[in-house]
PDBML (XML) file of the C-alpha atoms, coordinates in Angstrom:
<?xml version="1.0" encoding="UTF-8" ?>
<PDBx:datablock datablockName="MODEL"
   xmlns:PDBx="http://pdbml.pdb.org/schema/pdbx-v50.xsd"
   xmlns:xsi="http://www.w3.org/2001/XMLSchema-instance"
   xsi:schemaLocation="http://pdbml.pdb.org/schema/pdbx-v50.xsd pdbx-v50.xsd">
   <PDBx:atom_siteCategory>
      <PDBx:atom_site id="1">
         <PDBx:B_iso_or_equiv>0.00</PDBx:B_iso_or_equiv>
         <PDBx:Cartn_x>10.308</PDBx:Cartn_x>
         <PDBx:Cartn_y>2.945</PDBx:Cartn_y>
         <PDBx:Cartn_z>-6.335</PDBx:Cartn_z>
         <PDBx:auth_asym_id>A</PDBx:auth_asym_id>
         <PDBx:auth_atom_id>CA</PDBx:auth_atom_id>
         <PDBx:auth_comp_id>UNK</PDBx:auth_comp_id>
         <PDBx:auth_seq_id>1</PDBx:auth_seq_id>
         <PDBx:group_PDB>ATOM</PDBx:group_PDB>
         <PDBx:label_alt_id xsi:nil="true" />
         <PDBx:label_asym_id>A</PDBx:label_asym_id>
         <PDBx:label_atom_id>CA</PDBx:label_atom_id>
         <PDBx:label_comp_id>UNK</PDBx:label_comp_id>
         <PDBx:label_entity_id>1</PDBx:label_entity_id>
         <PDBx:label_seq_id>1</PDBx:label_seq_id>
         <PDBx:occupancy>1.00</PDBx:occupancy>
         <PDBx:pdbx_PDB_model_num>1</PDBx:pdbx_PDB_model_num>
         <PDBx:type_symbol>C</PDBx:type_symbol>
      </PDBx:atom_site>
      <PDBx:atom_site id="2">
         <PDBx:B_iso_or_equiv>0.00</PDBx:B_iso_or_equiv>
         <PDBx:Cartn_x>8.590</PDBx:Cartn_x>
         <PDBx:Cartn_y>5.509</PDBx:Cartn_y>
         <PDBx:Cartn_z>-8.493</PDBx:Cartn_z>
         <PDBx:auth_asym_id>A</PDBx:auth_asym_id>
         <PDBx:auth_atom_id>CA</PDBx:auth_atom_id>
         <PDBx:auth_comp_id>UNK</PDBx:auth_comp_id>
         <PDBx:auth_seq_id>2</PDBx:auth_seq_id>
         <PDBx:group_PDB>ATOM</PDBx:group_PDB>
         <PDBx:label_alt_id xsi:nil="true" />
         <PDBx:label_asym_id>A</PDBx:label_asym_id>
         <PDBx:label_atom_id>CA</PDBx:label_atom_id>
         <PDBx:label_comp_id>UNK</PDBx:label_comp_id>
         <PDBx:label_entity_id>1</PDBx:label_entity_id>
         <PDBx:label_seq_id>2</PDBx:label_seq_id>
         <PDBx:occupancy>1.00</PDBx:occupancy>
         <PDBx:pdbx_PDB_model_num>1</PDBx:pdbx_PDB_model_num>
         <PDBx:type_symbol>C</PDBx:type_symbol>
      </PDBx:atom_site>
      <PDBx:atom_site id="3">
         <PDBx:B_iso_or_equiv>0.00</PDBx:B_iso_or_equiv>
         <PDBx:Cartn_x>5.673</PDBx:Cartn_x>
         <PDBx:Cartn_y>6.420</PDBx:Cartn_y>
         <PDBx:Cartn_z>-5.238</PDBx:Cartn_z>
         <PDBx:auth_asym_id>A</PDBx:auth_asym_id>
         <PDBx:auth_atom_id>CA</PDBx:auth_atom_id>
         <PDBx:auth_comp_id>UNK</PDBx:auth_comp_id>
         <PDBx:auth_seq_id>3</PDBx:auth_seq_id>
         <PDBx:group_PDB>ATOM</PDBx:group_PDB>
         <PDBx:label_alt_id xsi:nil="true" />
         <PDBx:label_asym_id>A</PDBx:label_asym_id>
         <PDBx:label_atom_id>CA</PDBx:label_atom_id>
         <PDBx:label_comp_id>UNK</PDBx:label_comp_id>
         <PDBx:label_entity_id>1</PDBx:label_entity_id>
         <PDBx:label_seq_id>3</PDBx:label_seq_id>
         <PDBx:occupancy>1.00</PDBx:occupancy>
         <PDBx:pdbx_PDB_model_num>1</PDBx:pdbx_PDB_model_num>
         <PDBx:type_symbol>C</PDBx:type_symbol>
      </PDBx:atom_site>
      <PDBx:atom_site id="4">
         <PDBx:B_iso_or_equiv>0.00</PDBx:B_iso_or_equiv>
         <PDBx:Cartn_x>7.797</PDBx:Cartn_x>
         <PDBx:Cartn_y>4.085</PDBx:Cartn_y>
         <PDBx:Cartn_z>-2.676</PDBx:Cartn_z>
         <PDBx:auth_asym_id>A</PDBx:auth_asym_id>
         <PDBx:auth_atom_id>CA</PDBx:auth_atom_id>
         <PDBx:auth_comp_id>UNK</PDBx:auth_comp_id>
         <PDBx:auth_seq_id>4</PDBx:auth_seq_id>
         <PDBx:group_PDB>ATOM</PDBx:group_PDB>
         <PDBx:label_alt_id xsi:nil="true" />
         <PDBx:label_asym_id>A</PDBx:label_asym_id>
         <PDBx:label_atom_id>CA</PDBx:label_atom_id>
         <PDBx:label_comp_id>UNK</PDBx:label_comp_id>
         <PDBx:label_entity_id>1</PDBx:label_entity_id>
         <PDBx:label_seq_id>4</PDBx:label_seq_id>
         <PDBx:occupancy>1.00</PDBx:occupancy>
         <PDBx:pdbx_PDB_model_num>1</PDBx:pdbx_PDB_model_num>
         <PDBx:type_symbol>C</PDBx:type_symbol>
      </PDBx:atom_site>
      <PDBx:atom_site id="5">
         <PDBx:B_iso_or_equiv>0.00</PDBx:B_iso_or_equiv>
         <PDBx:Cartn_x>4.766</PDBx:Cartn_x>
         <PDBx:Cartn_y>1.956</PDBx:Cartn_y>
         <PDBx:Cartn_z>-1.803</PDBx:Cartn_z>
         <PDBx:auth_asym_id>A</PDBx:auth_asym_id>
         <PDBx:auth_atom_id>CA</PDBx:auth_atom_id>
         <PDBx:auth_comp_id>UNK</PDBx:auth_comp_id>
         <PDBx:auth_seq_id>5</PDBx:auth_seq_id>
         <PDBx:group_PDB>ATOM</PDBx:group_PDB>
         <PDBx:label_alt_id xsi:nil="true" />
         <PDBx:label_asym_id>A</PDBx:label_asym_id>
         <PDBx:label_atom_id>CA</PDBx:label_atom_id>
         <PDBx:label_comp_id>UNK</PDBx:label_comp_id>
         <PDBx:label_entity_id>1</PDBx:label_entity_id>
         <PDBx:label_seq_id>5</PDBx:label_seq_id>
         <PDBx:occupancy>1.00</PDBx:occupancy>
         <PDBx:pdbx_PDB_model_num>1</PDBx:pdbx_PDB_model_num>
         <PDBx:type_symbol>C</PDBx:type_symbol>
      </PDBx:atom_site>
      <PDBx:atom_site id="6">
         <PDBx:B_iso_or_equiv>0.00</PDBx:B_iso_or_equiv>
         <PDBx:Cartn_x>4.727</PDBx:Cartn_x>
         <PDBx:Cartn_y>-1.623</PDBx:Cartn_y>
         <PDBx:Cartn_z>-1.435</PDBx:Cartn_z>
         <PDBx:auth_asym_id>A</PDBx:auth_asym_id>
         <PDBx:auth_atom_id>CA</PDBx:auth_atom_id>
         <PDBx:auth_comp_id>UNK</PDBx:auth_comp_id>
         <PDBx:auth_seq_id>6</PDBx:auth_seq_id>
         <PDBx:group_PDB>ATOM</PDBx:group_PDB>
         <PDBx:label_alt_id xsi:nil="true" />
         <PDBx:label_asym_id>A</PDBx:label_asym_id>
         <PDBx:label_atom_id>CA</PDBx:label_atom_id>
         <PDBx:label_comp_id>UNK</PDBx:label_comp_id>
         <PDBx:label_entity_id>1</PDBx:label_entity_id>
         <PDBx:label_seq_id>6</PDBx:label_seq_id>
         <PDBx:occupancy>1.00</PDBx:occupancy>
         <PDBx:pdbx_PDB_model_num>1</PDBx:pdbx_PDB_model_num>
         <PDBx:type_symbol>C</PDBx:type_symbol>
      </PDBx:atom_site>
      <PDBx:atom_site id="7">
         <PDBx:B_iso_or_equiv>0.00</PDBx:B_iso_or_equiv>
         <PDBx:Cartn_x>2.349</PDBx:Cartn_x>
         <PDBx:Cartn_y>-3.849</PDBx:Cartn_y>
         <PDBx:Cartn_z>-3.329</PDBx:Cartn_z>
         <PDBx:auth_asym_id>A</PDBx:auth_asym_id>
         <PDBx:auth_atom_id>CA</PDBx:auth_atom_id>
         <PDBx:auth_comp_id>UNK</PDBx:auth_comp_id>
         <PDBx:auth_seq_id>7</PDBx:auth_seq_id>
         <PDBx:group_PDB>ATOM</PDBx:group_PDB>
         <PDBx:label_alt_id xsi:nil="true" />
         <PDBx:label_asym_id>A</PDBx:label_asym_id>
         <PDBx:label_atom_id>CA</PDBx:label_atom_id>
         <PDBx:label_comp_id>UNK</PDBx:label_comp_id>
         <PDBx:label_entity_id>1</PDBx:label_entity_id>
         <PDBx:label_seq_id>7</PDBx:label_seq_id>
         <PDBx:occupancy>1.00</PDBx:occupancy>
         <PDBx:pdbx_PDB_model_num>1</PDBx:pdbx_PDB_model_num>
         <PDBx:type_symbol>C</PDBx:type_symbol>
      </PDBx:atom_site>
      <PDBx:atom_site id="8">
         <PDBx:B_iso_or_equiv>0.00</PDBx:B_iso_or_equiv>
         <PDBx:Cartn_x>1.487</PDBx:Cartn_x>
         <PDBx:Cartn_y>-7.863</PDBx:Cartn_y>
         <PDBx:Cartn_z>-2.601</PDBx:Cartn_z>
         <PDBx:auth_asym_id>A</PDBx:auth_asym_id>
         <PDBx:auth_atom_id>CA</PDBx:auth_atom_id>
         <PDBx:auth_comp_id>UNK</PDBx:auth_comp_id>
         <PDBx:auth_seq_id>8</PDBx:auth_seq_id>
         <PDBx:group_PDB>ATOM</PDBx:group_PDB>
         <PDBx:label_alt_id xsi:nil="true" />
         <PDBx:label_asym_id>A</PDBx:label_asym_id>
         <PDBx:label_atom_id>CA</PDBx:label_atom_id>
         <PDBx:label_comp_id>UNK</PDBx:label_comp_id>
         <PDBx:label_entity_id>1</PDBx:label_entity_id>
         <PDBx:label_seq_id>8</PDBx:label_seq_id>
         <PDBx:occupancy>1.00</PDBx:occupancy>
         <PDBx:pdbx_PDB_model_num>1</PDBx:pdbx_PDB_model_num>
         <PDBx:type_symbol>C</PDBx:type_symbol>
      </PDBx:atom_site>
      <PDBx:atom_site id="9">
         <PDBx:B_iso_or_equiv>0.00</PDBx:B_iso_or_equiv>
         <PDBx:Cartn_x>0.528</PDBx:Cartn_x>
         <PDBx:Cartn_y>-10.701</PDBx:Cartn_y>
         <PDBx:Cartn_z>-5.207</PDBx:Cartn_z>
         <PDBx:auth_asym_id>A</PDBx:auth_asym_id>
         <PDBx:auth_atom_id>CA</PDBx:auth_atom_id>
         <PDBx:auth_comp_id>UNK</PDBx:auth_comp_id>
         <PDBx:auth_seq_id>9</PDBx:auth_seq_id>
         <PDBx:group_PDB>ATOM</PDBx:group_PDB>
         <PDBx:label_alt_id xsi:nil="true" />
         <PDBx:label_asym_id>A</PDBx:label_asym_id>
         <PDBx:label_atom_id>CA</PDBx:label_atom_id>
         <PDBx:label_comp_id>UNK</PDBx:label_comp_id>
         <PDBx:label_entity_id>1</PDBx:label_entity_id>
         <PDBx:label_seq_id>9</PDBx:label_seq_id>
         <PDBx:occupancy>1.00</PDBx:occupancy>
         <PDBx:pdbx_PDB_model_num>1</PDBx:pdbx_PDB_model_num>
         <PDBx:type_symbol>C</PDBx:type_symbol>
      </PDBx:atom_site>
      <PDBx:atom_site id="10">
         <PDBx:B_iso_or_equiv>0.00</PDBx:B_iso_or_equiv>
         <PDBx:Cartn_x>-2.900</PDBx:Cartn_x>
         <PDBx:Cartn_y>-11.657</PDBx:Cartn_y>
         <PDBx:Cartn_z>-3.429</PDBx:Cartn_z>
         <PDBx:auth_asym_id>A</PDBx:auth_asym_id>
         <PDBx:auth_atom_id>CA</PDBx:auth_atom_id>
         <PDBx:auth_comp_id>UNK</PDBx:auth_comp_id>
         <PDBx:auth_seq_id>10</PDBx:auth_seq_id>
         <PDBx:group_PDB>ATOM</PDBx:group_PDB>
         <PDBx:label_alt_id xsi:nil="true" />
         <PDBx:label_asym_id>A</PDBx:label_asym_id>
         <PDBx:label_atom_id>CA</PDBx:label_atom_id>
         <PDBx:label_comp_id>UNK</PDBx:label_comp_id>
         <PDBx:label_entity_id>1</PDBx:label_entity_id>
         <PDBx:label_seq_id>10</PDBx:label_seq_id>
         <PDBx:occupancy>1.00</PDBx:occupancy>
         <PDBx:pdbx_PDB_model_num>1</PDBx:pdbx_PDB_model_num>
         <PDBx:type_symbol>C</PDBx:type_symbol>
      </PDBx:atom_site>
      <PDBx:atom_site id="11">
         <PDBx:B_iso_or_equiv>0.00</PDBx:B_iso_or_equiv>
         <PDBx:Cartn_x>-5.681</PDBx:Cartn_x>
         <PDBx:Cartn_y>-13.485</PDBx:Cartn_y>
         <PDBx:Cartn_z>-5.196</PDBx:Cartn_z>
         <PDBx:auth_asym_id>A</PDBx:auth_asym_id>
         <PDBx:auth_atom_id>CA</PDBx:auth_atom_id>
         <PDBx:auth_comp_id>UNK</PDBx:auth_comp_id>
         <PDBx:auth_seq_id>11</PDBx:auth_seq_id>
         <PDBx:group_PDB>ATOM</PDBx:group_PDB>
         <PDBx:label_alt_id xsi:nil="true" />
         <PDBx:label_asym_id>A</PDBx:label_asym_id>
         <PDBx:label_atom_id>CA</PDBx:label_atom_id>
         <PDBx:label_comp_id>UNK</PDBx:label_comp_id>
         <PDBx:label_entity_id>1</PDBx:label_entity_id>
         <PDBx:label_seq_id>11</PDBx:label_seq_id>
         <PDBx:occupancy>1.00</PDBx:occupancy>
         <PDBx:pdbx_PDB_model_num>1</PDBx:pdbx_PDB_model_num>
         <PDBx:type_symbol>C</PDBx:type_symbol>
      </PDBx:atom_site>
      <PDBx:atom_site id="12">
         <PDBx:B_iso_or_equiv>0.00</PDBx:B_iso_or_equiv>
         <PDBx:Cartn_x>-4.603</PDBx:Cartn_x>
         <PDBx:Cartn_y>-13.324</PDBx:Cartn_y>
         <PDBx:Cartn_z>-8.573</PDBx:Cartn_z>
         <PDBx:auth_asym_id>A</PDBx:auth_asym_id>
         <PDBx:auth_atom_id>CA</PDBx:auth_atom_id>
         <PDBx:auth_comp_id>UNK</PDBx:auth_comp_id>
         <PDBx:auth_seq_id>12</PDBx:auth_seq_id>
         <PDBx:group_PDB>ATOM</PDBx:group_PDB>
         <PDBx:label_alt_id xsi:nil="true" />
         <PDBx:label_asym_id>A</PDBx:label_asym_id>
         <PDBx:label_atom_id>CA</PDBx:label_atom_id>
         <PDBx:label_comp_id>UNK</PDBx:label_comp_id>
         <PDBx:label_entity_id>1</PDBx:label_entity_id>
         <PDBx:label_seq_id>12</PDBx:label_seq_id>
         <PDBx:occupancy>1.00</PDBx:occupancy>
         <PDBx:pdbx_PDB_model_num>1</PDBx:pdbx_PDB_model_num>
         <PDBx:type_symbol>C</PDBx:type_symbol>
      </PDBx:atom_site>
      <PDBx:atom_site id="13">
         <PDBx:B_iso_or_equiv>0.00</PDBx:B_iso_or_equiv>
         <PDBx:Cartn_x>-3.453</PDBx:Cartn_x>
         <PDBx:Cartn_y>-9.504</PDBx:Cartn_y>
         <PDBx:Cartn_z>-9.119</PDBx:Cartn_z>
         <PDBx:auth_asym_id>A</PDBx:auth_asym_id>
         <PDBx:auth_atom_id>CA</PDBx:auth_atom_id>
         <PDBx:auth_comp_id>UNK</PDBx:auth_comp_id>
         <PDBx:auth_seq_id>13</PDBx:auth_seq_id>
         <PDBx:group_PDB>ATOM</PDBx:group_PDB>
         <PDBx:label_alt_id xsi:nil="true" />
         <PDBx:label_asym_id>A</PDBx:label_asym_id>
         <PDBx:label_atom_id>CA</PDBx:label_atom_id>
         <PDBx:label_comp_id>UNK</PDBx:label_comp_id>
         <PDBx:label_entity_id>1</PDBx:label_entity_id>
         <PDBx:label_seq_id>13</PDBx:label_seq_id>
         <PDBx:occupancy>1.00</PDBx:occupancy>
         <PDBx:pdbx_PDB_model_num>1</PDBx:pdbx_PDB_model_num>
         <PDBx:type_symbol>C</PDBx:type_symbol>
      </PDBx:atom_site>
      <PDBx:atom_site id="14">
         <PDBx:B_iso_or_equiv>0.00</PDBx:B_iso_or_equiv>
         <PDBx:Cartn_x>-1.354</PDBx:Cartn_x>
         <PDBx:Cartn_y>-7.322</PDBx:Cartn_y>
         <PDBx:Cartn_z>-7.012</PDBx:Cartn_z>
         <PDBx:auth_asym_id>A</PDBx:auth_asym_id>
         <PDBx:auth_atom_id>CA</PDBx:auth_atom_id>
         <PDBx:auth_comp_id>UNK</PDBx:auth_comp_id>
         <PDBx:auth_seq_id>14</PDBx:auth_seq_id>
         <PDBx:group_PDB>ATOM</PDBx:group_PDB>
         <PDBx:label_alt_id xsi:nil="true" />
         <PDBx:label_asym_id>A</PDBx:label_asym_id>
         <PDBx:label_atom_id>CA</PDBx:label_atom_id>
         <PDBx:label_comp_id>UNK</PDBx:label_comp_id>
         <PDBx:label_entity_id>1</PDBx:label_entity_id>
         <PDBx:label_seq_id>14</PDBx:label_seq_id>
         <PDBx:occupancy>1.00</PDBx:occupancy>
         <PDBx:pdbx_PDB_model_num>1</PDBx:pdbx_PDB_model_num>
         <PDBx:type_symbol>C</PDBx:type_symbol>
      </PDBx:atom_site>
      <PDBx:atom_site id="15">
         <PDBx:B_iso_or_equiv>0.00</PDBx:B_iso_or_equiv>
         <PDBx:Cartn_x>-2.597</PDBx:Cartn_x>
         <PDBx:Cartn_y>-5.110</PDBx:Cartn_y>
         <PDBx:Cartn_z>-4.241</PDBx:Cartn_z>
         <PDBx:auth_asym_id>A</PDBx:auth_asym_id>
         <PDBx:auth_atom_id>CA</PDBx:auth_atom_id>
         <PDBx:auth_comp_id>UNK</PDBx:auth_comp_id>
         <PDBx:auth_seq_id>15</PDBx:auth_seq_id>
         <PDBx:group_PDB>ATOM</PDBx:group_PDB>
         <PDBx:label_alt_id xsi:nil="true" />
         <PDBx:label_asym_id>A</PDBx:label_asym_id>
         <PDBx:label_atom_id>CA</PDBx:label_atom_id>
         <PDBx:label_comp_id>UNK</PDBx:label_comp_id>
         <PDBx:label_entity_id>1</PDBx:label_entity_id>
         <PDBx:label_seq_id>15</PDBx:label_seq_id>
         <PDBx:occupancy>1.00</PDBx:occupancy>
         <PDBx:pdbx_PDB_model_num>1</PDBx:pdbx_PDB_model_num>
         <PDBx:type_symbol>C</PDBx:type_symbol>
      </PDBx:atom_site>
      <PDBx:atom_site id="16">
         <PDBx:B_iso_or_equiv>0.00</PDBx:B_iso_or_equiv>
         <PDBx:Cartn_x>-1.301</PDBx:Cartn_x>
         <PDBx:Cartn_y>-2.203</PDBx:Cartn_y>
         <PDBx:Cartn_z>-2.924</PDBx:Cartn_z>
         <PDBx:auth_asym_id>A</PDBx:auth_asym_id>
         <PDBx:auth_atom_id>CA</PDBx:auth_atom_id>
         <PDBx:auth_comp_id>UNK</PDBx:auth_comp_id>
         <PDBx:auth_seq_id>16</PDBx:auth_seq_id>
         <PDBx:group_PDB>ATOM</PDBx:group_PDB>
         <PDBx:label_alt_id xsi:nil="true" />
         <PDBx:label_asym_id>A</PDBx:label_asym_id>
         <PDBx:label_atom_id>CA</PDBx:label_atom_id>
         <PDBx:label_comp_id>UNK</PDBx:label_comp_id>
         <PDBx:label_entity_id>1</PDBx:label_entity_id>
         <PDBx:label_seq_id>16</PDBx:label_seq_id>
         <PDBx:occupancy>1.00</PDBx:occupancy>
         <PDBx:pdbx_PDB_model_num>1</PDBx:pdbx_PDB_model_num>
         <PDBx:type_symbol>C</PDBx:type_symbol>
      </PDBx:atom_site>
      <PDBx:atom_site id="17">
         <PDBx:B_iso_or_equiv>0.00</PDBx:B_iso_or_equiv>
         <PDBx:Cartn_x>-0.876</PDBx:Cartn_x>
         <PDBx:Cartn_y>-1.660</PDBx:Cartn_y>
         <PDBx:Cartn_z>0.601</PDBx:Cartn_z>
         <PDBx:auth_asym_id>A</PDBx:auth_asym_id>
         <PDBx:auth_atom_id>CA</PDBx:auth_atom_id>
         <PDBx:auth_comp_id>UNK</PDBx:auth_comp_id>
         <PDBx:auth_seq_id>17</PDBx:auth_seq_id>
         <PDBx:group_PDB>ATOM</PDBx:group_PDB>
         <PDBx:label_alt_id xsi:nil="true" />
         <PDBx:label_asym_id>A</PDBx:label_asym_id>
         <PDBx:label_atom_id>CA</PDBx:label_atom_id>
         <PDBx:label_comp_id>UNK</PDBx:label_comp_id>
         <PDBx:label_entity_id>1</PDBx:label_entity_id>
         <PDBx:label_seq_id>17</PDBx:label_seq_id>
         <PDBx:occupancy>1.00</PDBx:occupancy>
         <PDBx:pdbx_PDB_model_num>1</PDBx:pdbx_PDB_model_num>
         <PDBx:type_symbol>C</PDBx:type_symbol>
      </PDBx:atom_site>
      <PDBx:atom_site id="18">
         <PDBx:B_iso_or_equiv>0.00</PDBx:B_iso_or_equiv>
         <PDBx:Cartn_x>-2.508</PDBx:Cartn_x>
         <PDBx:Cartn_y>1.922</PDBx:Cartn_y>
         <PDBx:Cartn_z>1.518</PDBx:Cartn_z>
         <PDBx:auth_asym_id>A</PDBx:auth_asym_id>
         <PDBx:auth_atom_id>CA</PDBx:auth_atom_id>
         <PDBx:auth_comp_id>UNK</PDBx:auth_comp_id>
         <PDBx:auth_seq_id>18</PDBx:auth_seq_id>
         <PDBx:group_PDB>ATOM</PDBx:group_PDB>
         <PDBx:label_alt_id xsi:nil="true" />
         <PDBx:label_asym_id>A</PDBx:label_asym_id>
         <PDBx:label_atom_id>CA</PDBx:label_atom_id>
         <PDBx:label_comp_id>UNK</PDBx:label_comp_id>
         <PDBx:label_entity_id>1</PDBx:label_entity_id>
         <PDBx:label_seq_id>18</PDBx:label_seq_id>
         <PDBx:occupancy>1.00</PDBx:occupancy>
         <PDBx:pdbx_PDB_model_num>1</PDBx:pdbx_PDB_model_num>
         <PDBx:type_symbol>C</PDBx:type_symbol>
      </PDBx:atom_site>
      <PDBx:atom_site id="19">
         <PDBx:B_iso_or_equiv>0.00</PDBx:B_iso_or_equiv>
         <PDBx:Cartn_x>-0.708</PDBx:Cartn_x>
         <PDBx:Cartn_y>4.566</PDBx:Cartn_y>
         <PDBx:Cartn_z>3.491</PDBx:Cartn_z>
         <PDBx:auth_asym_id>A</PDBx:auth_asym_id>
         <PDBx:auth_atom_id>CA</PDBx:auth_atom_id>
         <PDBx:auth_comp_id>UNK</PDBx:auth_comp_id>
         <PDBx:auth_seq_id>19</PDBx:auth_seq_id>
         <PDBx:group_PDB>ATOM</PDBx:group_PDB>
         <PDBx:label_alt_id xsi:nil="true" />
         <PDBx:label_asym_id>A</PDBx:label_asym_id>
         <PDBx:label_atom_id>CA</PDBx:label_atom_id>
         <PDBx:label_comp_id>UNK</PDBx:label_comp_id>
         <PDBx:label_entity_id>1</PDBx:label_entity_id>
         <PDBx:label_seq_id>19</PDBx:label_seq_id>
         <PDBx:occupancy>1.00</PDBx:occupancy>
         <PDBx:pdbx_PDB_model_num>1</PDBx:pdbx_PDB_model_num>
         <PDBx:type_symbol>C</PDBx:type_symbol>
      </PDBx:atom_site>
      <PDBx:atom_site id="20">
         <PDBx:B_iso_or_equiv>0.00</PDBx:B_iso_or_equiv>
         <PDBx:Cartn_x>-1.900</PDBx:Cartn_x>
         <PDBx:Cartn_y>4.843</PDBx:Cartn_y>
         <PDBx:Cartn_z>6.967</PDBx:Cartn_z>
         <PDBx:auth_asym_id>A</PDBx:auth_asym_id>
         <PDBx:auth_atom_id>CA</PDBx:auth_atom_id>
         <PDBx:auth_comp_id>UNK</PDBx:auth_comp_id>
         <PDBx:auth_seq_id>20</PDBx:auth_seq_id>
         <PDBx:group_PDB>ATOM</PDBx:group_PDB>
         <PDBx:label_alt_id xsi:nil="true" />
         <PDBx:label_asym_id>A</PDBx:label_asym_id>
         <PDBx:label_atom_id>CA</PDBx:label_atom_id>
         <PDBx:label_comp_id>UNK</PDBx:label_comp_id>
         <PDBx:label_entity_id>1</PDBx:label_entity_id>
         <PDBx:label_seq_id>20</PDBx:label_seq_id>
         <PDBx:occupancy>1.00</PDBx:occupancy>
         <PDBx:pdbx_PDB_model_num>1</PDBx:pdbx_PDB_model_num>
         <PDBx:type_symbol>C</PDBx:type_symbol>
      </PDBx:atom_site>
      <PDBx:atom_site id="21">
         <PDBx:B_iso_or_equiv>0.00</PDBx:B_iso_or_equiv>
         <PDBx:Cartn_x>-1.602</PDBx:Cartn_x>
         <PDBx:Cartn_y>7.918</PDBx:Cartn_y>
         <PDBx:Cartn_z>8.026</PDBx:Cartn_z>
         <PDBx:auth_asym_id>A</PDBx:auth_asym_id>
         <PDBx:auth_atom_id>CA</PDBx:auth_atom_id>
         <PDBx:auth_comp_id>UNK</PDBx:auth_comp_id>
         <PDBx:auth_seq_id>21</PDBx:auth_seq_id>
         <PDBx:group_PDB>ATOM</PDBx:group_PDB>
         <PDBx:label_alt_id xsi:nil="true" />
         <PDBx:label_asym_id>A</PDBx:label_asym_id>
         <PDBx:label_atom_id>CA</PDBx:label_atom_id>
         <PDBx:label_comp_id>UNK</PDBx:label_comp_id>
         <PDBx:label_entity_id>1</PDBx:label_entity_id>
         <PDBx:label_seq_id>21</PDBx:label_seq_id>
         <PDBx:occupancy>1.00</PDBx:occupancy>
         <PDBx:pdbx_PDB_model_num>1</PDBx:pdbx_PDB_model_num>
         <PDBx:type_symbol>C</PDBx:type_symbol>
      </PDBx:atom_site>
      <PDBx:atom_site id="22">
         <PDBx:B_iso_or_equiv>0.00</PDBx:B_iso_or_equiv>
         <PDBx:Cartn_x>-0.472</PDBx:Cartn_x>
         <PDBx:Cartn_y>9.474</PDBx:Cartn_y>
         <PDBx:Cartn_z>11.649</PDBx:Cartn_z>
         <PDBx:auth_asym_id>A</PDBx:auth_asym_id>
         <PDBx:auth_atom_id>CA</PDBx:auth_atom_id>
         <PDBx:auth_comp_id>UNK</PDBx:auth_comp_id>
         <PDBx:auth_seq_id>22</PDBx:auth_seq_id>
         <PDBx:group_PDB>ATOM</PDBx:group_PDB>
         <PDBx:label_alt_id xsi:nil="true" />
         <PDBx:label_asym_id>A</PDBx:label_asym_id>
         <PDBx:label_atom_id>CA</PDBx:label_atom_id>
         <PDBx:label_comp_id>UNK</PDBx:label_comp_id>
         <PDBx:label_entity_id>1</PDBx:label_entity_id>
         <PDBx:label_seq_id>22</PDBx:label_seq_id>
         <PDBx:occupancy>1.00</PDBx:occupancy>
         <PDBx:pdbx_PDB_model_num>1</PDBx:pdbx_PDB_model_num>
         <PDBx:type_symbol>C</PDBx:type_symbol>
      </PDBx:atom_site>
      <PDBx:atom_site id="23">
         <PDBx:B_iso_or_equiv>0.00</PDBx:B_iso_or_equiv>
         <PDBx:Cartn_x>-3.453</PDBx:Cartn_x>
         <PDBx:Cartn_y>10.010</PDBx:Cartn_y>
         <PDBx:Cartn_z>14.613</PDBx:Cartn_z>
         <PDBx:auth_asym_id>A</PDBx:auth_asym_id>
         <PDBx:auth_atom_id>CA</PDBx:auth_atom_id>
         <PDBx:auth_comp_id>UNK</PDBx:auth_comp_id>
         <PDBx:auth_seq_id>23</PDBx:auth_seq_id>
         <PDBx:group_PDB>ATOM</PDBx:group_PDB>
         <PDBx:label_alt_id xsi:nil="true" />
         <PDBx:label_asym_id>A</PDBx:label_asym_id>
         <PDBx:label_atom_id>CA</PDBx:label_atom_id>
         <PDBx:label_comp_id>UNK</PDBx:label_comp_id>
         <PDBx:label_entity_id>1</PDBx:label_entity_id>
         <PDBx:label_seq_id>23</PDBx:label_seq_id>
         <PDBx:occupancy>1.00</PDBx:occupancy>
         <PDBx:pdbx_PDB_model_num>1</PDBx:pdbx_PDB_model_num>
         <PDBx:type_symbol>C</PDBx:type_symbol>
      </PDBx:atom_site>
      <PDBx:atom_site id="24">
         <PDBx:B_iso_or_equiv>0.00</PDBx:B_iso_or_equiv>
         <PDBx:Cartn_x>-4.937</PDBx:Cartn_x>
         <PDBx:Cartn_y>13.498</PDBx:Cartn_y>
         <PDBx:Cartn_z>14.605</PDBx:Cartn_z>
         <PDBx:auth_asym_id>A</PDBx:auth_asym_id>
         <PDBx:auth_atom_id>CA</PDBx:auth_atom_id>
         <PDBx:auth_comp_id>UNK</PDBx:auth_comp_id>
         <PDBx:auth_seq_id>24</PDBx:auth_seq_id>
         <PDBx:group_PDB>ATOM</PDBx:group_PDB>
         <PDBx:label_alt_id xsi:nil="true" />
         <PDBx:label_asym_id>A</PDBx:label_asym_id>
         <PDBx:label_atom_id>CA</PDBx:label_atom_id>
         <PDBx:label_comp_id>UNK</PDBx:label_comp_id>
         <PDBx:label_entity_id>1</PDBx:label_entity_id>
         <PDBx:label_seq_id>24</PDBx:label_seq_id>
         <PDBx:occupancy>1.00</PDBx:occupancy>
         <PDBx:pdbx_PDB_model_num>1</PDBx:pdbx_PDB_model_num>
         <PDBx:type_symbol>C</PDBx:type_symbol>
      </PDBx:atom_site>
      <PDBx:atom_site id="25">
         <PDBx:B_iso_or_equiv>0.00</PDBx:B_iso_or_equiv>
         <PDBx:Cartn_x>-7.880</PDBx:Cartn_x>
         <PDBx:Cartn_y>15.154</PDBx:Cartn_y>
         <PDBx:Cartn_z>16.141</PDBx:Cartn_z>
         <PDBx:auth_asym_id>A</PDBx:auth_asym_id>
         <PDBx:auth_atom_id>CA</PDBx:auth_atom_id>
         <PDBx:auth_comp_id>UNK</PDBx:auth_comp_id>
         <PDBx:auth_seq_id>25</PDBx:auth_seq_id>
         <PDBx:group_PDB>ATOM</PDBx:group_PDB>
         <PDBx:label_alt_id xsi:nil="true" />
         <PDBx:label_asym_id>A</PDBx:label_asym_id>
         <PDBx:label_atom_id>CA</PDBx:label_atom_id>
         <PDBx:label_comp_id>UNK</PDBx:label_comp_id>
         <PDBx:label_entity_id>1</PDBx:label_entity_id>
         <PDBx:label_seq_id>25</PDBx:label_seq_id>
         <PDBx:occupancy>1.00</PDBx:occupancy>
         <PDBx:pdbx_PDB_model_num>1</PDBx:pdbx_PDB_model_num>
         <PDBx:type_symbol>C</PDBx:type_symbol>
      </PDBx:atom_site>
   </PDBx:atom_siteCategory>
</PDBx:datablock>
């Protein structure tokens, strides 16, 4: 809650999915 991101238990440790940001250019 503290950044609102969303992390996932994968291999062992937890990884945190990365913002994707919005097409440009």
């Amino acid at each position: 809650t503290e950044n609102k991101r969303s992390a996932i238990y994968q291999d062992g440790d937890w990884q945190f999915v990365e913002t994707i940001a919005p097409p440009s250019g």
